[in-house]
Structure formats: C-alpha cells, structure tokens
N, C-alpha and C. Protein backbone atom coordinates (compact mmCIF):
# COMPACT_ATOMS: atom_id res chain seq x y z
N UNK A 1 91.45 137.16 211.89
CA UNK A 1 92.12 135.94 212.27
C UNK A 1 91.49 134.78 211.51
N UNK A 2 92.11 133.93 210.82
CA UNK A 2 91.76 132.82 210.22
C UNK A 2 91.24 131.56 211.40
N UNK A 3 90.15 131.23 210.27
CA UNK A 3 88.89 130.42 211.26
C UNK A 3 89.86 128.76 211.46
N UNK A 4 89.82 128.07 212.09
CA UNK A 4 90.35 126.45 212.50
C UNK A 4 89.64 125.54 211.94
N UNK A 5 90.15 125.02 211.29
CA UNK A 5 88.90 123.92 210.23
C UNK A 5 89.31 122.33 211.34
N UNK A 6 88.37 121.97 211.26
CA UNK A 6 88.44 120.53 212.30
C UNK A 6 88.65 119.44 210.90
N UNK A 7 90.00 119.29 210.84
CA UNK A 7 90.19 118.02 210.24
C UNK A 7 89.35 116.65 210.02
N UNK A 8 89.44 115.82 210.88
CA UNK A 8 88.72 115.23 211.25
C UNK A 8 87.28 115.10 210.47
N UNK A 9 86.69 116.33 210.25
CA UNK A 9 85.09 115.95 209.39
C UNK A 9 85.16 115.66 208.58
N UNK A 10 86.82 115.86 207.68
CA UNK A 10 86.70 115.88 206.17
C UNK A 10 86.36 114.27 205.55
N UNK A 11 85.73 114.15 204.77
CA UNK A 11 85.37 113.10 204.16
C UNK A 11 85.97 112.84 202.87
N UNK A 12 87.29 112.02 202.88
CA UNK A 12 88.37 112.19 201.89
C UNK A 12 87.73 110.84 201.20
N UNK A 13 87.00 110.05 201.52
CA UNK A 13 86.66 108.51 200.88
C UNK A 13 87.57 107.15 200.90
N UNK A 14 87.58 106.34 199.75
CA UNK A 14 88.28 105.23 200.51
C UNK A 14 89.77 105.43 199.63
N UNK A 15 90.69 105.17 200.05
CA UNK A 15 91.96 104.97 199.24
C UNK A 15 91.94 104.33 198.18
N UNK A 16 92.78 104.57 197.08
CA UNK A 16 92.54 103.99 195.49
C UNK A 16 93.92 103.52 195.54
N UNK A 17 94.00 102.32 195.28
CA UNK A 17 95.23 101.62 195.03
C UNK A 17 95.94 101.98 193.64
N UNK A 18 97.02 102.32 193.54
CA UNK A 18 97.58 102.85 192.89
C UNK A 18 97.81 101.73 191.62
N UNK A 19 97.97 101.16 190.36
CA UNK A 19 98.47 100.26 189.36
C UNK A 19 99.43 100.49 188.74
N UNK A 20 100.16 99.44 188.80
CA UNK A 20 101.39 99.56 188.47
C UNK A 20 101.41 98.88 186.98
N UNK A 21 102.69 99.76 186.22
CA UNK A 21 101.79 99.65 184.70
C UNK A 21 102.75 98.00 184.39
N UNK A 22 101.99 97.09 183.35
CA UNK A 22 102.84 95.86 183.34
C UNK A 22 104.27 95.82 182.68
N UNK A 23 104.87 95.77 182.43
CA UNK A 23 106.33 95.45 181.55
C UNK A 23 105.92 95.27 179.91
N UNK A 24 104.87 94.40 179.56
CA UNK A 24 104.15 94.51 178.32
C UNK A 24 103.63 96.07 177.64
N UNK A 25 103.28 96.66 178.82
CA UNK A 25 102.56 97.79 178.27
C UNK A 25 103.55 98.92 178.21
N UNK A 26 104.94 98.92 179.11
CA UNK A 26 105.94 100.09 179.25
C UNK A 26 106.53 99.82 177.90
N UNK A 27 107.08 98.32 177.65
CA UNK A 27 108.02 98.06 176.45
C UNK A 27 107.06 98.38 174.89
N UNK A 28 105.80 98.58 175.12
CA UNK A 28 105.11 98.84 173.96
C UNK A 28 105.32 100.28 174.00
N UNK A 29 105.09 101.19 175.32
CA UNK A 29 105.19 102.27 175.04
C UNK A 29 106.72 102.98 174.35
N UNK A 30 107.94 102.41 174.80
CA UNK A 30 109.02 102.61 174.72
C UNK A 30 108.98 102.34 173.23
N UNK A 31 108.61 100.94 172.69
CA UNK A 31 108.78 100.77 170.95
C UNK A 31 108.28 102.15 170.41
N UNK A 32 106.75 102.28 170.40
CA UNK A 32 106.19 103.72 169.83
C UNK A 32 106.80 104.63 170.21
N UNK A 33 108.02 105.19 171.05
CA UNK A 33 108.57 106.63 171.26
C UNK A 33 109.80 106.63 170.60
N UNK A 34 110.33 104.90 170.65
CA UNK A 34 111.71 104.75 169.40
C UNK A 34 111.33 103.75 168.47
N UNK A 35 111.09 104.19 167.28
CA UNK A 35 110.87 103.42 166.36
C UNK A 35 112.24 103.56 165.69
N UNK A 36 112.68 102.50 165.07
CA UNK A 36 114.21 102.41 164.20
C UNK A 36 114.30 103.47 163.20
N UNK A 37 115.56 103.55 163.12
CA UNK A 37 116.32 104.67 162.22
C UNK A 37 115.83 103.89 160.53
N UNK A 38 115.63 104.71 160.23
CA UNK A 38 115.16 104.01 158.26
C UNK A 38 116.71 103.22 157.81
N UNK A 39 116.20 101.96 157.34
CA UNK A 39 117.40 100.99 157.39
C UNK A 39 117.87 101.53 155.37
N UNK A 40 118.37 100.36 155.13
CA UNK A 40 118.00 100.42 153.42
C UNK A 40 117.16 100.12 152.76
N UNK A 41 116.44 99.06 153.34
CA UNK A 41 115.26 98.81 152.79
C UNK A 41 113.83 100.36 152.91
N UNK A 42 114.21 100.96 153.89
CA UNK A 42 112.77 101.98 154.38
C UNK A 42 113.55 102.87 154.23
N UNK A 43 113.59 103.80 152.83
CA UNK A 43 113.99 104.60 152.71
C UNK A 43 113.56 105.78 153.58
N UNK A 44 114.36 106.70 153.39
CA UNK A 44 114.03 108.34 154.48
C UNK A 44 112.62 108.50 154.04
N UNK A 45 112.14 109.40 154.26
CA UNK A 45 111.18 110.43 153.73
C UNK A 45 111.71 111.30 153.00
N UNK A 46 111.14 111.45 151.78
CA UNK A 46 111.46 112.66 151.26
C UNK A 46 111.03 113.95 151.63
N UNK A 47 112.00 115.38 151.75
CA UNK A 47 111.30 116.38 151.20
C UNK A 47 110.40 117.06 150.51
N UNK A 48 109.65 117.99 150.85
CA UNK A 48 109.24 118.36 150.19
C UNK A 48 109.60 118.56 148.58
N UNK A 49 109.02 119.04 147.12
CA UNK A 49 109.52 118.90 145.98
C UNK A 49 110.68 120.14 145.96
N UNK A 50 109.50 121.20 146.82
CA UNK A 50 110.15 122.39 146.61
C UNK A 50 111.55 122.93 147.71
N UNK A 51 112.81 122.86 147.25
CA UNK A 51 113.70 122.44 148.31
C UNK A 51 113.89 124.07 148.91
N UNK A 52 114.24 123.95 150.11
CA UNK A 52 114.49 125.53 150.67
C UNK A 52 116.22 125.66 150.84
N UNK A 53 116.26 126.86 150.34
CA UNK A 53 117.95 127.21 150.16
C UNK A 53 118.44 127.70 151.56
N UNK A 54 119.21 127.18 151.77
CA UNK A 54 120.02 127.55 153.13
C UNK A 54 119.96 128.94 153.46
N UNK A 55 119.80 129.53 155.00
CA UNK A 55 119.94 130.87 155.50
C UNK A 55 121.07 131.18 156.42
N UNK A 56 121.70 132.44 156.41
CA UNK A 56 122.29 132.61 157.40
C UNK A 56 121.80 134.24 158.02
N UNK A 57 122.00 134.03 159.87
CA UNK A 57 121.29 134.68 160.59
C UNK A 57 121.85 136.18 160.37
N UNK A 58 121.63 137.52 160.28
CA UNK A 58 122.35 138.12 160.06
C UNK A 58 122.03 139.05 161.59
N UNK A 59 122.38 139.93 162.46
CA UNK A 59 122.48 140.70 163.34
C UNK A 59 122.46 142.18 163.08
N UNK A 60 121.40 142.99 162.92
CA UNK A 60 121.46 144.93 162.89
C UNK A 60 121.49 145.51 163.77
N UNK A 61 122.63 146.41 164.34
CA UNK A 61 122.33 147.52 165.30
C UNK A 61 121.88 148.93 164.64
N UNK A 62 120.93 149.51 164.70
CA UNK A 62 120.82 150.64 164.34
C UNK A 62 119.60 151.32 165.24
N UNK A 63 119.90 152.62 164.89
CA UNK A 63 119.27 153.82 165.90
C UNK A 63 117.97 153.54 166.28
N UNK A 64 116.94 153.32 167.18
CA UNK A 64 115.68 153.38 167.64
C UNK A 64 115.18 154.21 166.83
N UNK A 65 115.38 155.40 166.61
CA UNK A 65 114.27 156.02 165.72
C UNK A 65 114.07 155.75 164.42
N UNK A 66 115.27 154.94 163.47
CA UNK A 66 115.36 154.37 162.65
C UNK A 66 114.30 153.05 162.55
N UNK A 67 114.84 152.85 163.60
CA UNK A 67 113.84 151.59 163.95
C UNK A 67 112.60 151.24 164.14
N UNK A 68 111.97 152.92 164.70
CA UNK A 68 110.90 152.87 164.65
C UNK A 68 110.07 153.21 163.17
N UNK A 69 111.08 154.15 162.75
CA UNK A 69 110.15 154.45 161.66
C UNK A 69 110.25 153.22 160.13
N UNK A 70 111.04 152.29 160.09
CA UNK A 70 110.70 151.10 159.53
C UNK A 70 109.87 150.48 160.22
N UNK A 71 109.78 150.20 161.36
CA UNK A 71 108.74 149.47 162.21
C UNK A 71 107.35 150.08 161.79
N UNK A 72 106.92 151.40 161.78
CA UNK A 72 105.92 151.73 160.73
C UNK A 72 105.47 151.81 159.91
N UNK A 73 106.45 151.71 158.79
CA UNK A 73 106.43 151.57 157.30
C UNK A 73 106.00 150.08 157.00
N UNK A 74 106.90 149.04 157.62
CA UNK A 74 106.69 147.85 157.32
C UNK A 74 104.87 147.35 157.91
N UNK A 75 104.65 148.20 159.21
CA UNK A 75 102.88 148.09 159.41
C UNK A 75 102.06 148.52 158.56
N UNK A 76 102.02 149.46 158.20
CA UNK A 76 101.30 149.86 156.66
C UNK A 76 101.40 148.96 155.40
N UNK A 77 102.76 148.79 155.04
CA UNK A 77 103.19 147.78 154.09
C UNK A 77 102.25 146.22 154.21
N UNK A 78 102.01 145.75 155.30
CA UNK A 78 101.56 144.77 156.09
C UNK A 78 102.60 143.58 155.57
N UNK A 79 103.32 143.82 156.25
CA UNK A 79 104.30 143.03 155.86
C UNK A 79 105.30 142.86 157.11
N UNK A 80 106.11 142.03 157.17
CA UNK A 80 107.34 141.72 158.35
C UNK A 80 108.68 142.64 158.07
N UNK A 81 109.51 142.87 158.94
CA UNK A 81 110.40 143.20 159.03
C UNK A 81 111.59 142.69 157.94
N UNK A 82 111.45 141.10 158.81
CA UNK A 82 112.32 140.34 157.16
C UNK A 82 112.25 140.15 156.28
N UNK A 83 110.89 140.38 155.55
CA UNK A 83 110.29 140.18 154.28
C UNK A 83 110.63 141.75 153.78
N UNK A 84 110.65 143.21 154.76
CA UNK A 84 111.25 144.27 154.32
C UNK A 84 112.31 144.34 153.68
N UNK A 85 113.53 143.97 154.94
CA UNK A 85 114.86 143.73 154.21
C UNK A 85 115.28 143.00 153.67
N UNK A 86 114.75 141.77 153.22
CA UNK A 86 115.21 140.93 151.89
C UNK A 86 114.55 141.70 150.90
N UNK A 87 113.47 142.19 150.69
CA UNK A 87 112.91 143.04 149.55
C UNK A 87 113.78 144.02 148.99
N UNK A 88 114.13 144.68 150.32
CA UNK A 88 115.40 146.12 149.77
C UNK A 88 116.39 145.63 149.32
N UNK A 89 117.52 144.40 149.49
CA UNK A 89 118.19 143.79 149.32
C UNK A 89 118.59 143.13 147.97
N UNK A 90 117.01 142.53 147.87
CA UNK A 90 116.91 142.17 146.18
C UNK A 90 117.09 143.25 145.25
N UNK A 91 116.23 144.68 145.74
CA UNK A 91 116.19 145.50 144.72
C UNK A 91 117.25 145.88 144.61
N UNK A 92 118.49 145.83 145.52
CA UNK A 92 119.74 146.80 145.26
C UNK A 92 120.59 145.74 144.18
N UNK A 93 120.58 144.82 144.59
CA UNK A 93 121.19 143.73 144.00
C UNK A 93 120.83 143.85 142.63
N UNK A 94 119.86 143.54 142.50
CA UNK A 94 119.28 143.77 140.85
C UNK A 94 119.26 144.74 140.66
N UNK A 95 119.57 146.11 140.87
CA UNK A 95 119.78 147.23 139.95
C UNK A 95 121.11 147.03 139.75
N UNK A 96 122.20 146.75 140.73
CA UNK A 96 123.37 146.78 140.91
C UNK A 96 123.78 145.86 139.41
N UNK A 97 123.19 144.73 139.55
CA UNK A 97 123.72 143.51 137.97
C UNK A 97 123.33 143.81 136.71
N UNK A 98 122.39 145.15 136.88
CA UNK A 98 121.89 144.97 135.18
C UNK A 98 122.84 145.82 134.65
C-alpha cells in the first residue's frame, strides 16, 4: 500500500512573479524570425558554383530475396543502395550508346 505524504511539510519557497516580455523586445524578436524577402537592391544568394541537376523519385517492387541479396552486395561494396542502381544504370546506358 502506498505511504500518505503530508502535504503541508513541503517547502515549495516563495512565488516568482512571472515577466511579462515588453513589446520592444517581442517586435525585435518577430523582425529576426522575418527578415524581408531580397528586394533589387539585395540580391538572392547565390548557389553553390556547382549546380545539381534535377531528380526524379523512382519506386521498385521486387522479390525480398532479391532484395536481400543486393542488400549484401551493396554492404561489401560499401556503398548505398542508390549509388548501386545509378551505377548499374550508367553502365547499361553507356554500353548501350557506344
């Protein structure tokens, strides 16, 4: 059976008045979370030099055991899955054009 704790002894201390933050300090915070859209004068940021070519997502269903045994190959390989099949991909491609 759980013991009865006497309220009462606890020594919680004195209440801390809570501060309420000023209107100066919210509207500063609000500037730093929206700073303006780059006008004409402040151009964008550039990119990086090296630009990255667009992807699209592609979706595979194939057999679990298939799956597993690329899933092993590519661990040895030490390499990713997607870095697998864009690899195979290239090579077919380029045998395919020469």
């Amino acid at each position: 059976m759980a013991k009865k704790i006497d309220l009462s002894k606890l020594e919680l201390g004195p209440k801390k008045s809570l501060k309420k933050p000023s209107q100066t300090n919210i509207e500063e915070a609000v500037r730093k979370i929206h700073e303006p859209a780059p006008t004409a004068q402040q151009p964008a940021p550039k990119l990086p030099s090296t630009e990255v070519e667009r992807t699209r997502r592609v979706t595979l269903d194939i057999p679990v055991s298939l799956h597993k045994k690329i899933k092993a190959r590519v661990f040895d390989m030490d390499t990713s899955m997607k870095k697998y099949f864009l690899e195979l991909a290239k090579m077919d491609l380029k045998e395919r054009l020469l």
